[in-house]
PDB file of N, CA and C in Angstrom:
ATOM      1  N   UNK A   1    -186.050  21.726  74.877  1.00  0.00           N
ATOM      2  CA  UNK A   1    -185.148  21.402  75.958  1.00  0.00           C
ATOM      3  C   UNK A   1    -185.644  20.137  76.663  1.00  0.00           C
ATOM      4  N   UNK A   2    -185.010  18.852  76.657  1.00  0.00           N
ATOM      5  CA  UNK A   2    -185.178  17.793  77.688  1.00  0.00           C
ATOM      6  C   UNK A   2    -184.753  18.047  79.070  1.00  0.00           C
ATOM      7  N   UNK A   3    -185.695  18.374  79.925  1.00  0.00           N
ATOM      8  CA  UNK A   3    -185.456  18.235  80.826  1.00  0.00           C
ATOM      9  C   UNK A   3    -184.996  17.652  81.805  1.00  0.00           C
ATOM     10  N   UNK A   4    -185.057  16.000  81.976  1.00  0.00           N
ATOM     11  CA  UNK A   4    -184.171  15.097  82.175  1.00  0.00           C
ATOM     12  C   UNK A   4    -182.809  15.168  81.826  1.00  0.00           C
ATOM     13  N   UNK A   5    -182.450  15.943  80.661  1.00  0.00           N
ATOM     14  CA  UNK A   5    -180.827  15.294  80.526  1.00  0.00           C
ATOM     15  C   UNK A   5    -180.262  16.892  81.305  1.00  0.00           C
ATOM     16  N   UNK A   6    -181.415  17.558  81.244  1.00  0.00           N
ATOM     17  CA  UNK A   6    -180.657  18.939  82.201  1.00  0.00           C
ATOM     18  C   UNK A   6    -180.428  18.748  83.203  1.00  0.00           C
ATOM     19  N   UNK A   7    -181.392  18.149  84.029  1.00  0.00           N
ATOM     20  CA  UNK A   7    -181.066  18.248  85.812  1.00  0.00           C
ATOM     21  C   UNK A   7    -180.981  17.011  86.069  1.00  0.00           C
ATOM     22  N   UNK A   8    -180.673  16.058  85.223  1.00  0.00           N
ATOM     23  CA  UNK A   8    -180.190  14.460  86.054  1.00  0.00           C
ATOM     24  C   UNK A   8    -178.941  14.469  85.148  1.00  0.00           C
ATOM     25  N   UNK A   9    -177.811  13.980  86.594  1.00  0.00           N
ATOM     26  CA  UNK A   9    -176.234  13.378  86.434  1.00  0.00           C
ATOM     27  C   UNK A   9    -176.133  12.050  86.185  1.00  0.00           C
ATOM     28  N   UNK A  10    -177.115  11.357  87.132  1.00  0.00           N
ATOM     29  CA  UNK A  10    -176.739  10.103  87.297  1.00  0.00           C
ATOM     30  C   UNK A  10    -178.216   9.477  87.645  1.00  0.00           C
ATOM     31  N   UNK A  11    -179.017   9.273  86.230  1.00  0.00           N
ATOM     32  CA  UNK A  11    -180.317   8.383  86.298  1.00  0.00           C
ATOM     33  C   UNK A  11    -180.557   7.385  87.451  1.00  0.00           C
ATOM     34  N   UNK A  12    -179.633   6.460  87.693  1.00  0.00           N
ATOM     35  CA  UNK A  12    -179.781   5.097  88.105  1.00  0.00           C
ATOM     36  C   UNK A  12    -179.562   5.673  89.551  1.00  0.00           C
ATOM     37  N   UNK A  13    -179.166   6.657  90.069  1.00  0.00           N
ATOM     38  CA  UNK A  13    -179.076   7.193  91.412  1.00  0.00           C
ATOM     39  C   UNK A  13    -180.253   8.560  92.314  1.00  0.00           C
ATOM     40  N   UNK A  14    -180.592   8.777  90.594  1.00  0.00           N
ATOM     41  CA  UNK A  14    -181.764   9.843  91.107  1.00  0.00           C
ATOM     42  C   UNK A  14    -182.905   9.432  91.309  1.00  0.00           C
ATOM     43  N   UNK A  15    -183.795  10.732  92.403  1.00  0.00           N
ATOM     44  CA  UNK A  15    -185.057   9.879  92.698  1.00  0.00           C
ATOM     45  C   UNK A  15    -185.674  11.612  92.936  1.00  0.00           C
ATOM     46  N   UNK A  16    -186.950  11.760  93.037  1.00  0.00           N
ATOM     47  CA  UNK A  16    -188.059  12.953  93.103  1.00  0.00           C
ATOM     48  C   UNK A  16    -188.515  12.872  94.648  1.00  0.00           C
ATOM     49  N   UNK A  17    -188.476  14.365  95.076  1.00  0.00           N
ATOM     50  CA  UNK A  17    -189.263  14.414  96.444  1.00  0.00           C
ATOM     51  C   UNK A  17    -190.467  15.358  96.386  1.00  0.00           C
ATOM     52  N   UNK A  18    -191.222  15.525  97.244  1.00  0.00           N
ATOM     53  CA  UNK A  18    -192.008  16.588  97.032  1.00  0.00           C
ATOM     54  C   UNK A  18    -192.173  17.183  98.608  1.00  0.00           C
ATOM     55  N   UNK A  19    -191.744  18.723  98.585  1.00  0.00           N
ATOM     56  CA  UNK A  19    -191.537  19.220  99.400  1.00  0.00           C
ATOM     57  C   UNK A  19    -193.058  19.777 100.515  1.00  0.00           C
ATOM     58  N   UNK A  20    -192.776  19.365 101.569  1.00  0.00           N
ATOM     59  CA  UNK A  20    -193.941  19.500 102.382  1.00  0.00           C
ATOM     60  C   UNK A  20    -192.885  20.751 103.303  1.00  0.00           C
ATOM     61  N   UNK A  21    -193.811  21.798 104.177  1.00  0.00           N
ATOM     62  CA  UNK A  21    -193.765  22.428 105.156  1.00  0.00           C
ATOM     63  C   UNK A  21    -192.526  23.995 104.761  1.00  0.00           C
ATOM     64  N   UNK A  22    -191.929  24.565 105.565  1.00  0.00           N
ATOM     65  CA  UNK A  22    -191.222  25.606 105.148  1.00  0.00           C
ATOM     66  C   UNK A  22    -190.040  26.258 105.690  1.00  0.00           C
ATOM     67  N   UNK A  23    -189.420  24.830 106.197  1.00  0.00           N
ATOM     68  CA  UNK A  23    -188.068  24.964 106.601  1.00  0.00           C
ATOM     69  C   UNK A  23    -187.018  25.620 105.770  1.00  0.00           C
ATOM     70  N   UNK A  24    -186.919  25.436 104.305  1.00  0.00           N
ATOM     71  CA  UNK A  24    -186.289  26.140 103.282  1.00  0.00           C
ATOM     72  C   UNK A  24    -186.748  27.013 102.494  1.00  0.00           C
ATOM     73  N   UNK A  25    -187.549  27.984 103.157  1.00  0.00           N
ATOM     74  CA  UNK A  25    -187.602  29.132 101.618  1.00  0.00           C
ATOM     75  C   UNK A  25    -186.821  29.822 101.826  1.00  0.00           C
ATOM     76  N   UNK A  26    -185.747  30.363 102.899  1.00  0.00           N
ATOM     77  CA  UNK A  26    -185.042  30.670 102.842  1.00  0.00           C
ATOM     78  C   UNK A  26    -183.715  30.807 101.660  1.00  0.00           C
ATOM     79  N   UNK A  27    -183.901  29.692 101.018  1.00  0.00           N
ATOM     80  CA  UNK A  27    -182.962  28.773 100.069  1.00  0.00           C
ATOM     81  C   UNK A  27    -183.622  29.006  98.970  1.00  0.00           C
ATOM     82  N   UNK A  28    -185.091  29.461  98.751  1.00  0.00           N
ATOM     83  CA  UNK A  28    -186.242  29.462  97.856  1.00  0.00           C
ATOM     84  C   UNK A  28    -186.698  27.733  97.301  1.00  0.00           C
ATOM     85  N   UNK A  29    -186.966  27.074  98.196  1.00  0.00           N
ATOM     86  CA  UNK A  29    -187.464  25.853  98.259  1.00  0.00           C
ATOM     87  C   UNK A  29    -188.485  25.763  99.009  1.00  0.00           C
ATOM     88  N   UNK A  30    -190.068  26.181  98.235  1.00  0.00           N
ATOM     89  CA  UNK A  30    -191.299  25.939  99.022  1.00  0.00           C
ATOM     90  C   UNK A  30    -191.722  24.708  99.079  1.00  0.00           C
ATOM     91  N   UNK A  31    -192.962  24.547  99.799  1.00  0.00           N
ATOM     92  CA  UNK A  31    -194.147  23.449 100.310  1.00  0.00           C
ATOM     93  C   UNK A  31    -194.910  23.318  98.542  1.00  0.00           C
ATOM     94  N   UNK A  32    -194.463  22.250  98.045  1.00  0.00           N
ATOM     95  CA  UNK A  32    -194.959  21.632  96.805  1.00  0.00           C
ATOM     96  C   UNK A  32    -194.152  21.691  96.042  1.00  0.00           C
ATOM     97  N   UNK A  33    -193.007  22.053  95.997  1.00  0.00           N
ATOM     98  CA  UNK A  33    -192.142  22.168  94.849  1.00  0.00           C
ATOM     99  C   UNK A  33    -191.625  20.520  94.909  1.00  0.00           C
ATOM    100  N   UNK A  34    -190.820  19.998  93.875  1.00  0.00           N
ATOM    101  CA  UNK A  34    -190.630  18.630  93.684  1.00  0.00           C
ATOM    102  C   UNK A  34    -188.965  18.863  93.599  1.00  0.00           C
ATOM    103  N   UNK A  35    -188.190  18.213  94.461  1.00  0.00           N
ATOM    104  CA  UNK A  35    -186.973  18.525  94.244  1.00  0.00           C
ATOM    105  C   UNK A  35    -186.484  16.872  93.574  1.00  0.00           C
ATOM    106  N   UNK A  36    -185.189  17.622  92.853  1.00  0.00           N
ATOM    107  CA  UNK A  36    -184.858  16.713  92.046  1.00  0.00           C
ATOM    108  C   UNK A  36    -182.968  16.139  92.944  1.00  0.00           C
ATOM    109  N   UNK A  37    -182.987  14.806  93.128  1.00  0.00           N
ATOM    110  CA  UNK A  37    -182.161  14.612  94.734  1.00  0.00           C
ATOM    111  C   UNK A  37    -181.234  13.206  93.981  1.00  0.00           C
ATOM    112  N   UNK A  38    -179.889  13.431  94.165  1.00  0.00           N
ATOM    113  CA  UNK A  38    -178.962  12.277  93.586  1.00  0.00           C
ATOM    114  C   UNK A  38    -177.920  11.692  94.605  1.00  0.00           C
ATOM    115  N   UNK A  39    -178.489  10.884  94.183  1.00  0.00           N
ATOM    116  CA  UNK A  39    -177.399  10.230  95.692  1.00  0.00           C
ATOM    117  C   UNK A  39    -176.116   9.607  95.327  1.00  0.00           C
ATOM    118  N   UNK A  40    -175.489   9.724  94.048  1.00  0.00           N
ATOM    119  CA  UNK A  40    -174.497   9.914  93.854  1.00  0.00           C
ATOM    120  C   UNK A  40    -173.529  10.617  94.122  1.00  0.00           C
ATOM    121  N   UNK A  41    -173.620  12.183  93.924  1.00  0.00           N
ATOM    122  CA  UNK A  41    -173.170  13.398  94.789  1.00  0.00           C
ATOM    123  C   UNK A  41    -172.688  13.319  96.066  1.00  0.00           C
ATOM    124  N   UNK A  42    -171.242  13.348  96.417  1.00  0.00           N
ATOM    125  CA  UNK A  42    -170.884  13.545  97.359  1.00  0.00           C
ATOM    126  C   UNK A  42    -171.516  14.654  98.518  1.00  0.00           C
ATOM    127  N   UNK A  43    -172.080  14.579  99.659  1.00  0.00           N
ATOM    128  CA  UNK A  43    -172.810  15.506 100.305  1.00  0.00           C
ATOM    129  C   UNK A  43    -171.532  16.703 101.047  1.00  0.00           C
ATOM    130  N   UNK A  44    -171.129  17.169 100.252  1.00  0.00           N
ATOM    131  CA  UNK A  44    -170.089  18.215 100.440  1.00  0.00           C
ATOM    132  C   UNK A  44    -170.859  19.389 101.962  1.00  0.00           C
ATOM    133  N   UNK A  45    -169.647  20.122 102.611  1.00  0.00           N
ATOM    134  CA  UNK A  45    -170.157  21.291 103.254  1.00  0.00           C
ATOM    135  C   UNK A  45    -170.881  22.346 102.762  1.00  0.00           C
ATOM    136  N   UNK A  46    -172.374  22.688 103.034  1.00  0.00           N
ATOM    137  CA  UNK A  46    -173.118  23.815 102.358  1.00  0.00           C
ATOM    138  C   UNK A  46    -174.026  23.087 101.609  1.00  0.00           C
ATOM    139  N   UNK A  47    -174.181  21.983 101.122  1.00  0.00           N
ATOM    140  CA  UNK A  47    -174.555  21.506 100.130  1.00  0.00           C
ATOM    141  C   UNK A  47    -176.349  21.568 100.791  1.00  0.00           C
ATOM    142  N   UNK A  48    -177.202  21.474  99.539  1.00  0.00           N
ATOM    143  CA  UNK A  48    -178.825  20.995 100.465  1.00  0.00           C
ATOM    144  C   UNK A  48    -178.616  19.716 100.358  1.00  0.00           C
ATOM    145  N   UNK A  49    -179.642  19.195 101.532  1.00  0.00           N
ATOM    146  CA  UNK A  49    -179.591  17.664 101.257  1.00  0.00           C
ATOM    147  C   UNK A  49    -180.641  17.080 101.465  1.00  0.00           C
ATOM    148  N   UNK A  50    -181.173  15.514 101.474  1.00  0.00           N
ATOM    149  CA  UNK A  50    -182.672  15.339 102.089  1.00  0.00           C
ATOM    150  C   UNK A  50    -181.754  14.113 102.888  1.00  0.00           C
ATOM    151  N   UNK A  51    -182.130  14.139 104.166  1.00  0.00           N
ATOM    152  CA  UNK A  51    -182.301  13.414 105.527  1.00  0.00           C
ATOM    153  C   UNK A  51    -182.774  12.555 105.983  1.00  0.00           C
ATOM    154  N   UNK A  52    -182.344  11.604 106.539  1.00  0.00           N
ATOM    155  CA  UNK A  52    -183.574  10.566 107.536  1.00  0.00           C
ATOM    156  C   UNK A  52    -183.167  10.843 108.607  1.00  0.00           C
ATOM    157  N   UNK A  53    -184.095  11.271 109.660  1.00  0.00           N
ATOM    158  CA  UNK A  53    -184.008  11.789 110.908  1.00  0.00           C
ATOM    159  C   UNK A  53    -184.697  11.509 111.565  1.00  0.00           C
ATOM    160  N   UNK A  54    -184.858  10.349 112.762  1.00  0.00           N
ATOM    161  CA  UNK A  54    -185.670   9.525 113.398  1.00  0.00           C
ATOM    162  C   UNK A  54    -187.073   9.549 112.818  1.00  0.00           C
ATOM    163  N   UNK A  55    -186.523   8.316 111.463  1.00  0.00           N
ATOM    164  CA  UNK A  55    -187.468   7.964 110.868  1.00  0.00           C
ATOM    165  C   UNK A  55    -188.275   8.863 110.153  1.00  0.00           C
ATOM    166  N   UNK A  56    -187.794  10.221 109.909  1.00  0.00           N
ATOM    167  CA  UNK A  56    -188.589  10.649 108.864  1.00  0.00           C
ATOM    168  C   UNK A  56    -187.692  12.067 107.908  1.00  0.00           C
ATOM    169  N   UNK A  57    -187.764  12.121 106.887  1.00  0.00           N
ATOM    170  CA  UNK A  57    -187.427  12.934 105.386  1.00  0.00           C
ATOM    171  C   UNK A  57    -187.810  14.390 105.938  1.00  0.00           C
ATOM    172  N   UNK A  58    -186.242  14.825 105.963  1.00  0.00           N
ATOM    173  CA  UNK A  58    -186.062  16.326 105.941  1.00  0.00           C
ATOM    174  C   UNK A  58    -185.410  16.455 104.862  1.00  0.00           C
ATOM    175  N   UNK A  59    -185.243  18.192 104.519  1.00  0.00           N
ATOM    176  CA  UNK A  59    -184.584  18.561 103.535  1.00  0.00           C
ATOM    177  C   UNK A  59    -184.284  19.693 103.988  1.00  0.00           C
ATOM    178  N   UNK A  60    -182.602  19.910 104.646  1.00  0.00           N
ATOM    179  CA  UNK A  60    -181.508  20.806 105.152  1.00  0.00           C
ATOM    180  C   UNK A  60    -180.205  21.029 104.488  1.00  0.00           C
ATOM    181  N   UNK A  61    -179.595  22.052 105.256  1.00  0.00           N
ATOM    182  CA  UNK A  61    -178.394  22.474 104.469  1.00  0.00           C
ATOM    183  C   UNK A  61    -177.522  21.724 105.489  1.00  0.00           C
ATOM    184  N   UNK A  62    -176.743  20.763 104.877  1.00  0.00           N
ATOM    185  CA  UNK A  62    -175.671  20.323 105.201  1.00  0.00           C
ATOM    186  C   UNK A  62    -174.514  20.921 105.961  1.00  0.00           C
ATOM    187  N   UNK A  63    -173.643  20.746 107.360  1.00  0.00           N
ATOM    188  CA  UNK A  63    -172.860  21.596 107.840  1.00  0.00           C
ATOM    189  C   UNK A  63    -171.939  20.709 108.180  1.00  0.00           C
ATOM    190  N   UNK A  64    -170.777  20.807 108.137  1.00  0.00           N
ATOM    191  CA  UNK A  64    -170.105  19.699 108.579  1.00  0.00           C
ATOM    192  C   UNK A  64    -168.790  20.205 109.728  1.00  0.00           C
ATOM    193  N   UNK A  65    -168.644  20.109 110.697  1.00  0.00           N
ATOM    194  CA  UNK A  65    -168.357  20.882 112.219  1.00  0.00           C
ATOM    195  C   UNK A  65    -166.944  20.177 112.032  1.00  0.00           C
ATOM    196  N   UNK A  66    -166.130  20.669 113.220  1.00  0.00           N
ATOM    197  CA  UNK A  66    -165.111  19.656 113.537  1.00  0.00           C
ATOM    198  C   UNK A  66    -165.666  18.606 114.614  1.00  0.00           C
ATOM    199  N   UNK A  67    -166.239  18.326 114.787  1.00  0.00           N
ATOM    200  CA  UNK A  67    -167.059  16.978 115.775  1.00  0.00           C
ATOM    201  C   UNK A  67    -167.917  16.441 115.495  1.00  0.00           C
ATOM    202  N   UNK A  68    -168.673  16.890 114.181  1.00  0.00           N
ATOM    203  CA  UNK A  68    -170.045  15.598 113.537  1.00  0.00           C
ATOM    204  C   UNK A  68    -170.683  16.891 112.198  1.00  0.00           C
ATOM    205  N   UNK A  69    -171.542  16.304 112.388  1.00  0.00           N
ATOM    206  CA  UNK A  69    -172.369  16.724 111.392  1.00  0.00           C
ATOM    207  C   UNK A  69    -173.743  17.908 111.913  1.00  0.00           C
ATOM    208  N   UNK A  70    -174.178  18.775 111.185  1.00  0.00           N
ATOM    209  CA  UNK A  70    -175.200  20.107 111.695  1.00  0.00           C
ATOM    210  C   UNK A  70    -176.013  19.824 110.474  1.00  0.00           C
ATOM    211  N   UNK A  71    -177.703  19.916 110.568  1.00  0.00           N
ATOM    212  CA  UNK A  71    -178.226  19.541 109.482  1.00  0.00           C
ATOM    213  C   UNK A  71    -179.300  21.321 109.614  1.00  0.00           C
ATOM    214  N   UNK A  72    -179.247  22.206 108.577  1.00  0.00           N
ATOM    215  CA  UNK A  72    -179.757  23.657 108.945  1.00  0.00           C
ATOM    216  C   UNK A  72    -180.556  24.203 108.027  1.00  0.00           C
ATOM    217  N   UNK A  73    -181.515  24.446 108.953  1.00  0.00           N
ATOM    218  CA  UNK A  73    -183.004  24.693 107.785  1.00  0.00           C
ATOM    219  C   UNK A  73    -182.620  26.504 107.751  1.00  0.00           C
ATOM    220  N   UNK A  74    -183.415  26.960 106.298  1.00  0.00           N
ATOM    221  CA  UNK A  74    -183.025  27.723 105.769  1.00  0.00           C
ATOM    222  C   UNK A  74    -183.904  28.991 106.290  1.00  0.00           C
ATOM    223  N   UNK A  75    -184.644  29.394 107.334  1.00  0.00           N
ATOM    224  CA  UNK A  75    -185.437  29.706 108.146  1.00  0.00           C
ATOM    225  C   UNK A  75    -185.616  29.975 109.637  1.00  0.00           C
ATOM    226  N   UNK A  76    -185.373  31.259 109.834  1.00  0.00           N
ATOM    227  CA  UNK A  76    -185.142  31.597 111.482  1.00  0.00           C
ATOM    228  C   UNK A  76    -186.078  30.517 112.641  1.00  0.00           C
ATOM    229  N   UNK A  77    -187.443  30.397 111.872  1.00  0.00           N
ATOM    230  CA  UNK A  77    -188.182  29.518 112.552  1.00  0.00           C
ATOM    231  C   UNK A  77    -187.354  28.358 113.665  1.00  0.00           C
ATOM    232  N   UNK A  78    -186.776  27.421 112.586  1.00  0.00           N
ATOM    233  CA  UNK A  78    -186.215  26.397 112.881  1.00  0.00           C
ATOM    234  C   UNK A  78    -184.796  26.011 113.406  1.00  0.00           C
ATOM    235  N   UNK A  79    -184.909  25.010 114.674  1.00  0.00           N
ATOM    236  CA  UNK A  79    -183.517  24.582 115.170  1.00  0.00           C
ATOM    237  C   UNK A  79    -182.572  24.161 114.625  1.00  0.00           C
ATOM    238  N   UNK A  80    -181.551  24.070 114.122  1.00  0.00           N
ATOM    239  CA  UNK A  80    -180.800  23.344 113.765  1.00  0.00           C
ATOM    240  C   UNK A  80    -180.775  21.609 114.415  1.00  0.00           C
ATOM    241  N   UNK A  81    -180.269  20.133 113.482  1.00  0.00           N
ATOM    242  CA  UNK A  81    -180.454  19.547 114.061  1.00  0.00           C
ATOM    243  C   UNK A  81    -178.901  18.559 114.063  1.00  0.00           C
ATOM    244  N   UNK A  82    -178.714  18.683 115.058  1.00  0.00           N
ATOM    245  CA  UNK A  82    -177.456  17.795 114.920  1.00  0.00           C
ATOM    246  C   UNK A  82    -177.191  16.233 115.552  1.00  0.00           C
ATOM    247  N   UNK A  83    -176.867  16.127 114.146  1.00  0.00           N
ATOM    248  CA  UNK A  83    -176.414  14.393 114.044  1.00  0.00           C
ATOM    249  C   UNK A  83    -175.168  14.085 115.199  1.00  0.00           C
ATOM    250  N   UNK A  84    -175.482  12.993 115.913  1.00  0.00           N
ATOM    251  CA  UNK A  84    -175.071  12.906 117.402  1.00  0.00           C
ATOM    252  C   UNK A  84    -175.259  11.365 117.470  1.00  0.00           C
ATOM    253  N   UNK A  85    -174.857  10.583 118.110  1.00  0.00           N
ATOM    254  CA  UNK A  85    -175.221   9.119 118.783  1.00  0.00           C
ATOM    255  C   UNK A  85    -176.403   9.433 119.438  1.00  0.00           C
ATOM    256  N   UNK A  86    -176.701  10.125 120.017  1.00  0.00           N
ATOM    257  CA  UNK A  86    -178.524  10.154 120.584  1.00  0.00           C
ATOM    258  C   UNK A  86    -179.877  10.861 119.535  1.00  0.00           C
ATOM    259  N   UNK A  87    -179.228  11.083 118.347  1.00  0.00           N
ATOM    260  CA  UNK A  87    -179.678  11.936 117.551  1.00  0.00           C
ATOM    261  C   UNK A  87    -179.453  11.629 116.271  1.00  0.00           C
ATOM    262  N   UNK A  88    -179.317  10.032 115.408  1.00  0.00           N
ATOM    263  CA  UNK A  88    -178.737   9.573 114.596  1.00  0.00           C
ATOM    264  C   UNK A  88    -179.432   9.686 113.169  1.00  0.00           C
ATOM    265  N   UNK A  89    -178.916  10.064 112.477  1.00  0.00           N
ATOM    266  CA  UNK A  89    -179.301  10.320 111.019  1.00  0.00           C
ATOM    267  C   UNK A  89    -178.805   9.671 109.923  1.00  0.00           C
ATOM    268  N   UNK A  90    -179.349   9.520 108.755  1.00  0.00           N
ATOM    269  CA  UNK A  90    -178.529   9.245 107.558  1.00  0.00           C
ATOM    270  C   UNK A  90    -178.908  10.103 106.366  1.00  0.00           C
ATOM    271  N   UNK A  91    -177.735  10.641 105.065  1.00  0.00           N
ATOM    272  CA  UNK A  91    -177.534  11.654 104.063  1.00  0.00           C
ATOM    273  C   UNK A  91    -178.325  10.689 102.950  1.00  0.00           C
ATOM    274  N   UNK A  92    -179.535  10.771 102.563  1.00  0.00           N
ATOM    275  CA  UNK A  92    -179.970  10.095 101.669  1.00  0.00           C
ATOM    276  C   UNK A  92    -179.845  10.442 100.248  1.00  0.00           C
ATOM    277  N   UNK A  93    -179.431  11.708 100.228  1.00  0.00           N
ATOM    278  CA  UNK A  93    -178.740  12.082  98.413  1.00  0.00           C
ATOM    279  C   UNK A  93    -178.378  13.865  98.736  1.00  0.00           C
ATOM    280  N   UNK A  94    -178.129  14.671  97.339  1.00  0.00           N
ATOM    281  CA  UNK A  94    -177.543  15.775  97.343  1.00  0.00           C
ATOM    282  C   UNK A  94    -178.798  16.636  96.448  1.00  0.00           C
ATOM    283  N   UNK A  95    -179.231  17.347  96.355  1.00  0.00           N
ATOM    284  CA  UNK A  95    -180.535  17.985  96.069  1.00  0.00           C
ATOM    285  C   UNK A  95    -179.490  18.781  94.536  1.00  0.00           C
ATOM    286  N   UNK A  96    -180.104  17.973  93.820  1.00  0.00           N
ATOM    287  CA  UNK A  96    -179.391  19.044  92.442  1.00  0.00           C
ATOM    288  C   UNK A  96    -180.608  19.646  91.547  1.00  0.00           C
ATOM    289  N   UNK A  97    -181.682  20.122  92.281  1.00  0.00           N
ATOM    290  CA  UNK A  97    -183.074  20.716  91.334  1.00  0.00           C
ATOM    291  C   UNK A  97    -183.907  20.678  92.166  1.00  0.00           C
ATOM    292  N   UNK A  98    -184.386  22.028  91.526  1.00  0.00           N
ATOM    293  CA  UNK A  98    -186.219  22.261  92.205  1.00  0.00           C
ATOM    294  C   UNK A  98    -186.988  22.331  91.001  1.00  0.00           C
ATOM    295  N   UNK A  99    -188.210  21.925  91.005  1.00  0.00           N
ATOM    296  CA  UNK A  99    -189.363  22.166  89.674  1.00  0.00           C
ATOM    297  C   UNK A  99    -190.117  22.430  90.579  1.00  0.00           C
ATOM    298  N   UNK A 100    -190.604  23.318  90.157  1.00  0.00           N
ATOM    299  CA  UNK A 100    -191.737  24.193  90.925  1.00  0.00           C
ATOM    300  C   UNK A 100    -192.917  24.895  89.101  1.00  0.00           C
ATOM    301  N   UNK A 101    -194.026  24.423  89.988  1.00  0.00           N
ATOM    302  CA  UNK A 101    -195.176  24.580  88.447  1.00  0.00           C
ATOM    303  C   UNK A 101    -195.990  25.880  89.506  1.00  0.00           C
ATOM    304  N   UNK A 102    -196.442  26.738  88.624  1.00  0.00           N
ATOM    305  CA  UNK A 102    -196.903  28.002  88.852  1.00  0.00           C
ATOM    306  C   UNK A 102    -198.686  27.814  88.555  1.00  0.00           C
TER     307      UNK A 102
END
């Protein structure tokens, strides 16, 4: 099995993250797993996504409100964070894979 042609759509748009902290295990997305993230993918409602959020890479579940955008970690721990003019963000791709090594 090539793994590449399994979990990449669109080469020239995909890129690798590696997951720090434990906003998503909820989702079953731990601290070291390497998610596989295309920014081709329309960032649909529900979707996971990875974030820039004053200046730094989250990885939330996408919500999309009737008045903006809700970015929602998968974990009672954590606030929800919503994208706002005082609170400005950008959708840096659509999370289509986790590799996680045991």
């Amino acid at each position: 099995m090539d793994l590449h042609e399994h979990l990449i759509a669109h080469p020239a748009a995909t890129f690798y993250v590696r997951v720090s902290g434990d906003s998503m295990t909820g989702a079953g997305i731990y601290a070291g797993d390497i998610l596989v993230v295309d920014r081709a993918r329309e960032p649909v409602d529900g979707a996971i996504v990875i974030a820039v959020v004053a200046g730094e890479l989250t990885v939330k579940r996408l919500r999309r409100l009737f008045d903006g955008i809700e970015l929602r970690a998968e974990h009672p721990g954590y606030r929800a964070i919503r994208l706002t003019e005082d609170c400005e963000g950008q959708i840096w791709g659509v999370v289509s894979g986790v590799v996680r090594k045991y």
